[in-house]
N, C-alpha and C. Protein backbone atom coordinates (compact mmCIF):
# COMPACT_ATOMS: atom_id res chain seq x y z
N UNK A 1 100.30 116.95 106.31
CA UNK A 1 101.13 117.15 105.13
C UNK A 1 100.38 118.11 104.20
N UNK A 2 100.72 119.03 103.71
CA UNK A 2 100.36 120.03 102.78
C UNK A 2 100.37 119.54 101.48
N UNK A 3 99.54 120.31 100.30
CA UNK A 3 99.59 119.79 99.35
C UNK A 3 100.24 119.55 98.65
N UNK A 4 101.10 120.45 98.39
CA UNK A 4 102.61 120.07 97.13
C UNK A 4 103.49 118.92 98.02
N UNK A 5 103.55 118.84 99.21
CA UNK A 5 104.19 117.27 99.88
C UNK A 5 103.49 116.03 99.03
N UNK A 6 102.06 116.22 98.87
CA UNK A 6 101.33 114.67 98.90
C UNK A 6 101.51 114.89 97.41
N UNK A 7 101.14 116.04 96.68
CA UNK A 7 101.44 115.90 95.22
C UNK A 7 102.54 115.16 94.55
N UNK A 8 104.03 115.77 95.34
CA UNK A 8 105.13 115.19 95.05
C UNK A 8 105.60 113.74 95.62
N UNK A 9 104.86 113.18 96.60
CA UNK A 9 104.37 111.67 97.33
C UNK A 9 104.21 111.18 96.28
N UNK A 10 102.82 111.21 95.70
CA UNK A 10 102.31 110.56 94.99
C UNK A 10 101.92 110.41 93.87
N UNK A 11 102.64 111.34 93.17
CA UNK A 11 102.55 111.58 92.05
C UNK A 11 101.82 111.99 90.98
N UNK A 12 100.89 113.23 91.77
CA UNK A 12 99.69 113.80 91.22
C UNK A 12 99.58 115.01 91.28
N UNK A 13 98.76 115.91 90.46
CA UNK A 13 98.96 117.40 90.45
C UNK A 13 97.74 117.80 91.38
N UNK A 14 98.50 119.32 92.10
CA UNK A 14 97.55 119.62 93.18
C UNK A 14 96.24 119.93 93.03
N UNK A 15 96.16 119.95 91.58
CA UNK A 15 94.74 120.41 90.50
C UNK A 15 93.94 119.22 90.98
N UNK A 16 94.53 117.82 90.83
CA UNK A 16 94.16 116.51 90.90
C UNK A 16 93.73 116.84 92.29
N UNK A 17 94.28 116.57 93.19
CA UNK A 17 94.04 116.86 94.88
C UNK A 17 93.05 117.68 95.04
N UNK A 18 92.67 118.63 94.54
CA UNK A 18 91.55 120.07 94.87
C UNK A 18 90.15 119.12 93.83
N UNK A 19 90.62 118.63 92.46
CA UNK A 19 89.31 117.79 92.12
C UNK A 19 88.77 116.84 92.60
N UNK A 20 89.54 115.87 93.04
CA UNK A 20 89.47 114.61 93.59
C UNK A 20 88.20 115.07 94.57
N UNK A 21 88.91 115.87 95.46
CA UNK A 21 88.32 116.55 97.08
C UNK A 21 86.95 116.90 96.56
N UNK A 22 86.68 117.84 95.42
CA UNK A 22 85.67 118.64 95.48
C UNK A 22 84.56 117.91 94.52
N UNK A 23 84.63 116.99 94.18
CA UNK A 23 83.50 116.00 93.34
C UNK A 23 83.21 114.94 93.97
N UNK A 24 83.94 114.48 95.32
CA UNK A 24 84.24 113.33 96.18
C UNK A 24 84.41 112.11 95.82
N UNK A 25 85.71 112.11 95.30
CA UNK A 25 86.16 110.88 94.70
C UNK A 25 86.82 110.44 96.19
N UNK A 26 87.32 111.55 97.07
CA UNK A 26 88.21 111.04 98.25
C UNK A 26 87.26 111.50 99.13
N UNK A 27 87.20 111.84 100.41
CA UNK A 27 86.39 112.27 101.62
C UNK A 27 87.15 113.49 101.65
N UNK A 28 86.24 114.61 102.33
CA UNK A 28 86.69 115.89 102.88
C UNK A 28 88.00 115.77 103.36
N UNK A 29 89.08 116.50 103.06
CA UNK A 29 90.28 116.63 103.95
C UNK A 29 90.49 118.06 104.92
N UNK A 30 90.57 117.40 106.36
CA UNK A 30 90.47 118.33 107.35
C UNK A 30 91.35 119.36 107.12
N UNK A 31 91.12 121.01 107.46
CA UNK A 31 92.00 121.98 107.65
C UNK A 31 92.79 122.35 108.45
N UNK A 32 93.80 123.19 108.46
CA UNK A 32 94.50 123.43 109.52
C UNK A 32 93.53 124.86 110.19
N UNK A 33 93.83 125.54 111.28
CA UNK A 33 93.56 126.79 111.46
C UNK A 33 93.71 127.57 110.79
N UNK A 34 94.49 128.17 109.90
CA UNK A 34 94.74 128.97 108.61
C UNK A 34 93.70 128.58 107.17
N UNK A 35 92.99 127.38 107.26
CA UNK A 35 92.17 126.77 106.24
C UNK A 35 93.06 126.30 105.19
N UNK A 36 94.13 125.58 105.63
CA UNK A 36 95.14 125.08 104.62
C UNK A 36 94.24 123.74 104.28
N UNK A 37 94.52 122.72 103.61
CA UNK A 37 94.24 121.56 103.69
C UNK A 37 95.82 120.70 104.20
N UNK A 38 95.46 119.95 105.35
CA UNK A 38 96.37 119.09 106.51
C UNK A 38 95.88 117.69 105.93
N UNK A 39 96.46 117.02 105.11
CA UNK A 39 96.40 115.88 104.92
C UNK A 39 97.08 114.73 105.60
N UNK A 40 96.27 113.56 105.98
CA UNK A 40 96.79 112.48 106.82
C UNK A 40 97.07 111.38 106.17
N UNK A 41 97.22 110.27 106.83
CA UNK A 41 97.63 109.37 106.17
C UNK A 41 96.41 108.67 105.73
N UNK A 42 95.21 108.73 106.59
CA UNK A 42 94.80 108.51 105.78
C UNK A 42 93.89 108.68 104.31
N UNK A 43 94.15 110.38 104.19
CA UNK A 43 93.78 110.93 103.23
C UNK A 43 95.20 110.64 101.93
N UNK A 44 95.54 110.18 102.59
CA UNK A 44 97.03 109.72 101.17
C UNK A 44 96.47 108.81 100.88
N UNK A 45 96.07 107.73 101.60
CA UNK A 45 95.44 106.13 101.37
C UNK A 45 94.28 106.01 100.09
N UNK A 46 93.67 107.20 100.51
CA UNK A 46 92.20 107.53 99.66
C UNK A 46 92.49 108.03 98.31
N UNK A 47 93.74 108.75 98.28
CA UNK A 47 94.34 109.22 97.42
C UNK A 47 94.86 108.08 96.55
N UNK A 48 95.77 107.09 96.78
CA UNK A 48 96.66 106.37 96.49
C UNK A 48 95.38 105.61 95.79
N UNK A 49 94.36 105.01 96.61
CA UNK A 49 93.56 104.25 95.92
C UNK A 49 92.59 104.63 94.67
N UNK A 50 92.35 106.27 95.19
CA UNK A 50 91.76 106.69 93.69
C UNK A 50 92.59 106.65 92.40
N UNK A 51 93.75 107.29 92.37
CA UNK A 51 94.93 106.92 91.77
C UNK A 51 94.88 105.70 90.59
N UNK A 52 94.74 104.04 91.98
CA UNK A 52 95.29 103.22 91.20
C UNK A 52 93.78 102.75 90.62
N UNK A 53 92.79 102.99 90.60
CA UNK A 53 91.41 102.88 90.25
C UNK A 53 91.25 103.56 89.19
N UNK A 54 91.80 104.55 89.07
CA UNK A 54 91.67 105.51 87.61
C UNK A 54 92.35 104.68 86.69
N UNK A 55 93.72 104.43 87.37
CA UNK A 55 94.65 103.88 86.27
C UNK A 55 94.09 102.54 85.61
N UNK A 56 93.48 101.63 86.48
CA UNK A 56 92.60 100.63 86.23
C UNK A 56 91.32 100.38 85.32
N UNK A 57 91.07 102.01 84.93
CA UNK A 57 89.82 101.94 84.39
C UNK A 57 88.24 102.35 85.16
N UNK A 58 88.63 102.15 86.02
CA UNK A 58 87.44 102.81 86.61
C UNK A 58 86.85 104.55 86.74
N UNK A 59 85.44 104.74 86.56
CA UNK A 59 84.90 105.49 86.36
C UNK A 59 85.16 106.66 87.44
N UNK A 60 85.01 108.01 87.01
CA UNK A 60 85.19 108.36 88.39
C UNK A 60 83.84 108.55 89.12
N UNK A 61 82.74 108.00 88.51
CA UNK A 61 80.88 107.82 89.38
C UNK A 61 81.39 107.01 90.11
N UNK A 62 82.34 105.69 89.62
CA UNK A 62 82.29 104.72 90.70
C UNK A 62 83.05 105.50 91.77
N UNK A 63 84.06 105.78 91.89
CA UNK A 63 84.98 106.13 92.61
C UNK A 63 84.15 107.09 93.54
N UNK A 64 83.18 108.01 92.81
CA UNK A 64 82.57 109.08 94.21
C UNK A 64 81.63 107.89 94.52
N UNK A 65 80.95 107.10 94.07
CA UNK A 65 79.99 106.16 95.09
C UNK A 65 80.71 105.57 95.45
N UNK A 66 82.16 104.75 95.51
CA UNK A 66 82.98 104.24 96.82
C UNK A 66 82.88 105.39 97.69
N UNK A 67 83.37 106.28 97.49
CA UNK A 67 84.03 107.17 98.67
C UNK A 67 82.42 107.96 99.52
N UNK A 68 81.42 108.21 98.78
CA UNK A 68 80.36 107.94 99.46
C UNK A 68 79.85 107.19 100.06
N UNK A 69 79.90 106.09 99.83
CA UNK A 69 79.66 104.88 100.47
C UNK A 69 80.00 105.34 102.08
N UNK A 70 81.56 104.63 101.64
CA UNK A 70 82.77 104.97 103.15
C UNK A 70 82.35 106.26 104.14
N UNK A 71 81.88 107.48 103.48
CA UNK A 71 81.11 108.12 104.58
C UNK A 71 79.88 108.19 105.44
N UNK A 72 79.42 107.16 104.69
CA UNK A 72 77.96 106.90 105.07
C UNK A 72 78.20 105.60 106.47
N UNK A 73 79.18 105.13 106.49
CA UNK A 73 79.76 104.12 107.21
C UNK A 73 79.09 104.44 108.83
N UNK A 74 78.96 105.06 109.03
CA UNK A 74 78.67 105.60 110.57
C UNK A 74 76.91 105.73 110.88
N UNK A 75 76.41 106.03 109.51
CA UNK A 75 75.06 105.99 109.61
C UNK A 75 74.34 104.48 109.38
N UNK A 76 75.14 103.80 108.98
CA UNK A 76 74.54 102.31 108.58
C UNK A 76 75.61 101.21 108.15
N UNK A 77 75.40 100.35 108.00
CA UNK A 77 76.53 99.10 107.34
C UNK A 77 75.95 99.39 105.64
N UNK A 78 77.52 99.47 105.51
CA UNK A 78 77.83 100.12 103.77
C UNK A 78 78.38 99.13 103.08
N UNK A 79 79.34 97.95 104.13
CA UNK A 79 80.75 97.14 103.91
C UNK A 79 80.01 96.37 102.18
N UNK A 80 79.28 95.84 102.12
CA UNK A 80 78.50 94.80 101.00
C UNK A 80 78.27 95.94 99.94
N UNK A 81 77.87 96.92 99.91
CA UNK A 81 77.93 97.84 98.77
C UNK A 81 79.09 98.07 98.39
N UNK A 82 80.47 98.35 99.70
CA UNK A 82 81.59 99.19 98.60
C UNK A 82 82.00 97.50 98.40
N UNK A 83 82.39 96.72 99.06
CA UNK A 83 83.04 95.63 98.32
C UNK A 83 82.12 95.23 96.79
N UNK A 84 80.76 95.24 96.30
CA UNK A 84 80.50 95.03 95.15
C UNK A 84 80.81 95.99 94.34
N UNK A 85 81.15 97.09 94.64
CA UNK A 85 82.11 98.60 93.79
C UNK A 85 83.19 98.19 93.49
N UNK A 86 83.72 97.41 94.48
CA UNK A 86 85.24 96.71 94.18
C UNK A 86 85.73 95.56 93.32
N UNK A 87 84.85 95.07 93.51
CA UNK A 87 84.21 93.49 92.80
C UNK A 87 83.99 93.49 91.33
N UNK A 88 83.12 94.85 91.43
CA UNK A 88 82.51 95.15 90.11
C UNK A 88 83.91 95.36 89.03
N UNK A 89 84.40 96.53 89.69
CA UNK A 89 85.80 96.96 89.51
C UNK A 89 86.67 95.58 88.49
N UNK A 90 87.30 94.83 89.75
CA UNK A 90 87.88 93.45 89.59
C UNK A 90 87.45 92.89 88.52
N UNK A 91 86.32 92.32 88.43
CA UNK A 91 85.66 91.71 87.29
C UNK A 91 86.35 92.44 85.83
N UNK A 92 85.95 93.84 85.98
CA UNK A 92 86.34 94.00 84.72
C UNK A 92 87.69 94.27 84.43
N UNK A 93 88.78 94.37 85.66
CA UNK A 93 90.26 94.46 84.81
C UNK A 93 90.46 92.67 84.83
N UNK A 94 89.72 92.09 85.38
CA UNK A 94 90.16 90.47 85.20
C UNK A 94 89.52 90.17 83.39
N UNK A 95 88.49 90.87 82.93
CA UNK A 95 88.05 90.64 81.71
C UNK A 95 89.21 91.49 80.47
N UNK A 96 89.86 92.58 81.09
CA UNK A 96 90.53 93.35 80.23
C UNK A 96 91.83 92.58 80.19
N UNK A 97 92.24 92.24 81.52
CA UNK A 97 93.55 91.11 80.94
C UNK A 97 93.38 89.58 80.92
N UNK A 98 92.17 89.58 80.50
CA UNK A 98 92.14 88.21 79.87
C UNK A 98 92.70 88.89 77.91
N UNK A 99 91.45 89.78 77.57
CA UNK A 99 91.79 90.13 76.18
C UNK A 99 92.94 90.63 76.11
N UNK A 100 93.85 91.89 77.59
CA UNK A 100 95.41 91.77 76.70
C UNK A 100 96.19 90.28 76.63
N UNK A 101 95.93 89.17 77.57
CA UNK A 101 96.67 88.07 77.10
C UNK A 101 96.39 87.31 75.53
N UNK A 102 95.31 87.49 75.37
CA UNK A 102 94.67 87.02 74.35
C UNK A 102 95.63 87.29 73.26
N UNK A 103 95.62 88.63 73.07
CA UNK A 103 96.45 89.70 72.19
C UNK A 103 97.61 89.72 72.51
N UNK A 104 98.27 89.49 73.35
CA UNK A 104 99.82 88.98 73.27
C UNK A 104 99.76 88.04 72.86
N UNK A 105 99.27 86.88 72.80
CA UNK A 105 99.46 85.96 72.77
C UNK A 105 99.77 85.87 71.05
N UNK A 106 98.71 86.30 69.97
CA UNK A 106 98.39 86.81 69.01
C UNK A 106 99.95 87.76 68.58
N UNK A 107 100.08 88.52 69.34
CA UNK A 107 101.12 89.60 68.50
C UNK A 107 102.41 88.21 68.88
N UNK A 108 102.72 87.46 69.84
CA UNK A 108 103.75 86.66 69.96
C UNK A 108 103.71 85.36 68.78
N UNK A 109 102.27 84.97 68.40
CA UNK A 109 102.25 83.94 67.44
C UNK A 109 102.50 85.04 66.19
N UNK A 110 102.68 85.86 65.80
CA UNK A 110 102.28 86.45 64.69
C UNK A 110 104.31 87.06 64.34
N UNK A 111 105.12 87.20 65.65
CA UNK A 111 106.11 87.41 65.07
C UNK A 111 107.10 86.16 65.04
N UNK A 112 106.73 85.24 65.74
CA UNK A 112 107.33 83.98 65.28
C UNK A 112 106.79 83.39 64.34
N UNK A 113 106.01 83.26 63.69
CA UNK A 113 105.42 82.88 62.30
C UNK A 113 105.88 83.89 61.31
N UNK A 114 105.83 85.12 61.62
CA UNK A 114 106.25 85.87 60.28
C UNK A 114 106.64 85.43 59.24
N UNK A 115 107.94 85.37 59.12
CA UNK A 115 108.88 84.78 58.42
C UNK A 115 108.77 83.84 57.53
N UNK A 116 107.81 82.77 58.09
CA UNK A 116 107.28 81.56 57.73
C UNK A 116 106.40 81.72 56.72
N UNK A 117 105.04 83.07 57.66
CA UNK A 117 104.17 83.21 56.59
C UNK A 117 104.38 84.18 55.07
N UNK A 118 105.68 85.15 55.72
CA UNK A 118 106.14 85.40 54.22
C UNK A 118 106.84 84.89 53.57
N UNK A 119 107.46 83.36 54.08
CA UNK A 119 107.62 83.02 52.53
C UNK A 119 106.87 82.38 51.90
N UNK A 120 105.73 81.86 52.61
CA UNK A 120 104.55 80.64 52.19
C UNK A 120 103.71 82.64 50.50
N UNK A 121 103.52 83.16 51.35
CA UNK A 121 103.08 84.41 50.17
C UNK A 121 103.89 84.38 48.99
N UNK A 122 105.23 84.72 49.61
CA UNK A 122 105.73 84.55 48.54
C UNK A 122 105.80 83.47 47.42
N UNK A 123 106.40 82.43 48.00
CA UNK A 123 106.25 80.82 47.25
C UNK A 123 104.87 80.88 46.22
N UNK A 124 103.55 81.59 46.71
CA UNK A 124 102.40 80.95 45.95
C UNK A 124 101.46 80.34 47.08
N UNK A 125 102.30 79.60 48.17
CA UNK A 125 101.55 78.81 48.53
C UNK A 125 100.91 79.31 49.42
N UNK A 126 100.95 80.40 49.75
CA UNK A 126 99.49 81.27 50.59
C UNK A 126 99.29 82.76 49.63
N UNK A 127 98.05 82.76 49.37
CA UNK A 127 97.46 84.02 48.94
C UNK A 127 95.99 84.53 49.58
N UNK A 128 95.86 85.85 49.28
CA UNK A 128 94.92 86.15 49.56
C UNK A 128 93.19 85.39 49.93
N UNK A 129 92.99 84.69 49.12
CA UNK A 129 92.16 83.36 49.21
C UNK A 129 92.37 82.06 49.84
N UNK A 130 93.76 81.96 50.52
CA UNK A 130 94.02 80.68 51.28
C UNK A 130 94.83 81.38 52.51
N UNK A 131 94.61 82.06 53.34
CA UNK A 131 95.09 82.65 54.31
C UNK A 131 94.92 81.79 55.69
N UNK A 132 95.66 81.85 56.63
CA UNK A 132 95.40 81.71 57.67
C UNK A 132 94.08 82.37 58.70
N UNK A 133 93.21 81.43 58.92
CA UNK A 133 91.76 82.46 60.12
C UNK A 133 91.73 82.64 61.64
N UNK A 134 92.52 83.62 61.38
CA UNK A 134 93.11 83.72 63.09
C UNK A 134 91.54 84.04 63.71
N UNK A 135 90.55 84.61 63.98
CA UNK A 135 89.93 84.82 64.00
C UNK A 135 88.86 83.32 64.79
N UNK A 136 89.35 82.39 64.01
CA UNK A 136 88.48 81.00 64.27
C UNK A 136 89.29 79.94 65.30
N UNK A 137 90.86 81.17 65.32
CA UNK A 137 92.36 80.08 66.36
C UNK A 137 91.04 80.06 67.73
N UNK A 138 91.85 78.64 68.18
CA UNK A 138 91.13 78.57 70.17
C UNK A 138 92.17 79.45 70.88
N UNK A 139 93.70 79.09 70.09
CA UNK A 139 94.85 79.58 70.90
C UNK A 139 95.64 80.15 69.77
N UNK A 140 96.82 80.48 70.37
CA UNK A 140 98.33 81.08 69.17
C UNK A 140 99.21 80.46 70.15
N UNK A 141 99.05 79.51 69.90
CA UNK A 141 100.44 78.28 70.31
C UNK A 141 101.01 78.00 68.98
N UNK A 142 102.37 77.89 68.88
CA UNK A 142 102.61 77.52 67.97
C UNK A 142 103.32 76.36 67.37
N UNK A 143 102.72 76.20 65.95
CA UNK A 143 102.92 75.09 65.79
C UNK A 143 104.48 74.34 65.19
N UNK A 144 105.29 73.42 65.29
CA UNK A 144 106.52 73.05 64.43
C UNK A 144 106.65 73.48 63.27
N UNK A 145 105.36 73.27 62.25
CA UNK A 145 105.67 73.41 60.98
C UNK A 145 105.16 74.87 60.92
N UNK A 146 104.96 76.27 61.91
CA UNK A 146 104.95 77.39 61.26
C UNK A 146 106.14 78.21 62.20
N UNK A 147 107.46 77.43 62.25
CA UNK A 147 108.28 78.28 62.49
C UNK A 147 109.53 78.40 61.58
């Protein structure tokens, strides 16, 4: 498959495809006789996964030491290095959507209370000095009497 095919596949610019290749975020992709680049499937795979790794947050150092790794595969057992690349990876979008739940959770207690808490401002009976300390909440469950 040629490049503007896998570009329009997968939804990446051929700029992306020629960087990816040439910093080795993906492995060499073989040529045709003309020196086209002939991409396979499984150079889409490598693709697809750098892709969803970027989108994830990951670095692109990590991404060329995965894909280094994977070439080194033939000279030695690599498998325990790239899976802790992966791992490593994991860990931290499992830490990033812990804090976006956190924060939904927060923006969801905060528009069902609204209402509540502006009229408690208004009334008097919350001001600046008697506020709610979200800050010190365990959760944003909410409660009967702040809806």
């Amino acid at each position: 498959m040629n490049s503007k095919k896998v570009a329009e596949t997968l939804g990446v610019s051929i700029d992306t495809l020629r960087y990816y290749e040439r910093v080795g975020v993906i492995p060499p992709v073989k040529r045709d006789k003309n020196g086209y680049r002939d991409y396979r499937d499984r150079d889409l795979n490598w693709i697809f996964l750098a892709k969803s790794l970027k989108n994830a947050g990951m670095s692109v150092e990590s991404m060329i030491e995965f894909a280094s790794l994977a070439q080194m595969r033939d000279e030695q057992d690599v498998s325990a290095a790239q899976k802790e690349v992966l791992n490593e990876q994991l860990d931290q979008i499992d830490e990033k959507l812990a804090e976006l739940e956190k924060t939904r959770d927060l923006l969801k207690y905060k528009i069902t209370t609204y209402d509540n808490h502006l009229a408690k401002f208004r009334s008097g009976e919350m001001n600046d000095d008697n506020v709610e300390k979200l800050w010190i909440k365990d959760s944003f469950k909410v409660d009967k009497g702040d809806k």
